[in-house]
N, C-alpha and C. Protein backbone atom coordinates (compact mmCIF):
# COMPACT_ATOMS: atom_id res chain seq x y z
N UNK A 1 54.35 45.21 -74.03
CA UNK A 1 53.92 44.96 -72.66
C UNK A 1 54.38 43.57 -72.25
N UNK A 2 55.13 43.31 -70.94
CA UNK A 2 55.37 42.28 -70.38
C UNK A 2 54.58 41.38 -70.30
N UNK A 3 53.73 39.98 -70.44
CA UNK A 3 53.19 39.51 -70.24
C UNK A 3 53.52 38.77 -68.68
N UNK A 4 52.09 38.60 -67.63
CA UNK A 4 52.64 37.97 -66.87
C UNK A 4 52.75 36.71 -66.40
N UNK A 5 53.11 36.07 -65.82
CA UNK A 5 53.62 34.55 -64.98
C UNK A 5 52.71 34.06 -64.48
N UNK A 6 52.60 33.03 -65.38
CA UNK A 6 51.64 31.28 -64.37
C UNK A 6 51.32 31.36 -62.91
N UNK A 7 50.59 32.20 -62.29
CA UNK A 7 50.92 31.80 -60.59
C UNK A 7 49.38 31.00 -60.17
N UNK A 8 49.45 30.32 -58.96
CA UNK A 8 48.39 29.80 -58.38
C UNK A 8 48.83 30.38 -56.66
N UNK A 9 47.29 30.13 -56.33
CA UNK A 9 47.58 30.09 -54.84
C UNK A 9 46.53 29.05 -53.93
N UNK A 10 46.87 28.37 -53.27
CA UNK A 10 46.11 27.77 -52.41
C UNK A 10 45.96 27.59 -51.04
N UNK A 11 44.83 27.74 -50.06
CA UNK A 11 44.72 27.58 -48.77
C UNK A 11 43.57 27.12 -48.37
N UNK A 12 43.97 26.61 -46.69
CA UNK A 12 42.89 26.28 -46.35
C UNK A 12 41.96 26.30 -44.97
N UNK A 13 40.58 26.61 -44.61
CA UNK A 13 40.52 26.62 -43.69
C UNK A 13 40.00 25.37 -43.00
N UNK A 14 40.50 24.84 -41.56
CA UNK A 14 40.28 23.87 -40.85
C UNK A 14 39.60 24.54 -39.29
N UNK A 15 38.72 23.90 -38.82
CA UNK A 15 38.46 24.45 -37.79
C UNK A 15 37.48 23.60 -37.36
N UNK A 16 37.31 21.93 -36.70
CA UNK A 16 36.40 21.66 -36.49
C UNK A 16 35.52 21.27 -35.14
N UNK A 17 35.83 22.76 -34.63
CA UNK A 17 34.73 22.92 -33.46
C UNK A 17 33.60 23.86 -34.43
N UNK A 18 33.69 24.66 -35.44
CA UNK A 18 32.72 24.72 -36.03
C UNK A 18 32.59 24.35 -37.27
N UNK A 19 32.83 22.98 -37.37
CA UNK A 19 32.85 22.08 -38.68
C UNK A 19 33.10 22.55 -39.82
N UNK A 20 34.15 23.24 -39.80
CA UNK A 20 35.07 24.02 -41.21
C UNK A 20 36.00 23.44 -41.55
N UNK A 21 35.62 23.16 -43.34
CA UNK A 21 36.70 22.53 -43.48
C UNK A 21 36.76 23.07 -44.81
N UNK A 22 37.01 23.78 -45.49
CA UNK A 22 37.02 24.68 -46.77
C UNK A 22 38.36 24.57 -47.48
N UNK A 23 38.55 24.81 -48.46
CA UNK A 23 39.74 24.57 -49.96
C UNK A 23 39.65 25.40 -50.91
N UNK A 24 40.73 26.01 -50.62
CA UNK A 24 40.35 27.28 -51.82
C UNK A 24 41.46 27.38 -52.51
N UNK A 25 41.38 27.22 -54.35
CA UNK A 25 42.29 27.70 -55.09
C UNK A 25 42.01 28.89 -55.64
N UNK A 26 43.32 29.47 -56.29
CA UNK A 26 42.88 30.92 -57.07
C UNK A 26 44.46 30.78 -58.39
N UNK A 27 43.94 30.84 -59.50
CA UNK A 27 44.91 30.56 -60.59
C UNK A 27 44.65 31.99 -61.34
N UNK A 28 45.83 32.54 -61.69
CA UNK A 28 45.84 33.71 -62.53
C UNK A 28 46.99 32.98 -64.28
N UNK A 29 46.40 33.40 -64.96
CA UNK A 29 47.37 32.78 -66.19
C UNK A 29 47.34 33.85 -67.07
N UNK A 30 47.99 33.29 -68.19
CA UNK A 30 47.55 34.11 -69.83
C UNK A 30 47.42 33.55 -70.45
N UNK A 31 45.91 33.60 -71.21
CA UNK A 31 45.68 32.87 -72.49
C UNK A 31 46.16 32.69 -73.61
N UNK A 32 45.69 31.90 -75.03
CA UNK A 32 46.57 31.85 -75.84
C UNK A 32 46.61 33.78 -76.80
N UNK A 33 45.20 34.68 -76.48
CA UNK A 33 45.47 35.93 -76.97
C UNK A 33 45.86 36.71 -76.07
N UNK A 34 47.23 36.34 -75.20
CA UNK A 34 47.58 37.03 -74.47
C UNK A 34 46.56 37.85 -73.01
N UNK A 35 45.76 37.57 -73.09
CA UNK A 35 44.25 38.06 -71.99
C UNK A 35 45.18 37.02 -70.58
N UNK A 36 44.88 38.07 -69.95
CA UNK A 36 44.66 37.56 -68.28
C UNK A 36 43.65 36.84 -67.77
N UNK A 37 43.53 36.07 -67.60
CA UNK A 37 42.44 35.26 -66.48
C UNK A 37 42.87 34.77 -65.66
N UNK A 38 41.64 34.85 -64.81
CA UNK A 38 41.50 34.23 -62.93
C UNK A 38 40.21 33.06 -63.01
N UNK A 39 40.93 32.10 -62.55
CA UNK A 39 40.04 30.82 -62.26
C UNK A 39 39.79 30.76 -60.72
N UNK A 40 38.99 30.53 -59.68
CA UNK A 40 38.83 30.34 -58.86
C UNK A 40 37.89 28.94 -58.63
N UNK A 41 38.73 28.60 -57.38
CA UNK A 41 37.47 27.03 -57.21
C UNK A 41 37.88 27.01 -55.79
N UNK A 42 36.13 26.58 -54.81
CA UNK A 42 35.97 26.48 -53.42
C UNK A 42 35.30 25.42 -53.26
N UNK A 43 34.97 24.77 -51.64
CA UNK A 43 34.53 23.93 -51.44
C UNK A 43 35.00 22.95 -50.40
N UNK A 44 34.13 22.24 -50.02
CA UNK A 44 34.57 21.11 -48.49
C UNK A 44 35.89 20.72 -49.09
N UNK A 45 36.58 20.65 -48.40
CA UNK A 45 38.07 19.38 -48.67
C UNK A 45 37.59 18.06 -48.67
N UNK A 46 37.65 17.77 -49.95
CA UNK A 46 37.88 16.43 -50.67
C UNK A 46 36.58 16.04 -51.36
N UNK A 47 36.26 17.25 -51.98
CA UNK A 47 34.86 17.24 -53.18
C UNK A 47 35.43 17.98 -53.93
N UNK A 48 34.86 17.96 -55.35
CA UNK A 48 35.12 18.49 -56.44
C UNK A 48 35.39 20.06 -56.39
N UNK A 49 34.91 20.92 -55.47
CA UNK A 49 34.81 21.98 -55.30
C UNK A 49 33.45 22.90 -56.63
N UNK A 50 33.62 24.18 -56.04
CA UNK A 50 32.98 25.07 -56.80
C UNK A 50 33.84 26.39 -57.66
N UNK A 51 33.07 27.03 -58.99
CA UNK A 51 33.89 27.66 -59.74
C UNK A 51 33.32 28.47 -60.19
């Protein structure tokens, strides 16, 4: 089986007539036993975010 590729994605929403300001990553990888995982992290722009 193919293993698959390092990808990330990131966006963001801005909008502040209703004070939105949100940061969102989403990381897909492969571990060292070959396993898939998804990391996700949210949160105001320019705090640590959430996970």
């Amino acid at each position: 089986m193919e293993t698959p590729k390092n990808q990330s994605w990131h966006w963001q929403a801005i909008d502040p007539s209703r004070n939105v300001a949100r940061d969102y990553h989403l990381w897909v990888e492969t571990d060292l036993f070959g396993w898939t995982t998804v990391e996700r992290r949210w949160g105001r722009i320019g705090t640590k975010g959430r996970g």
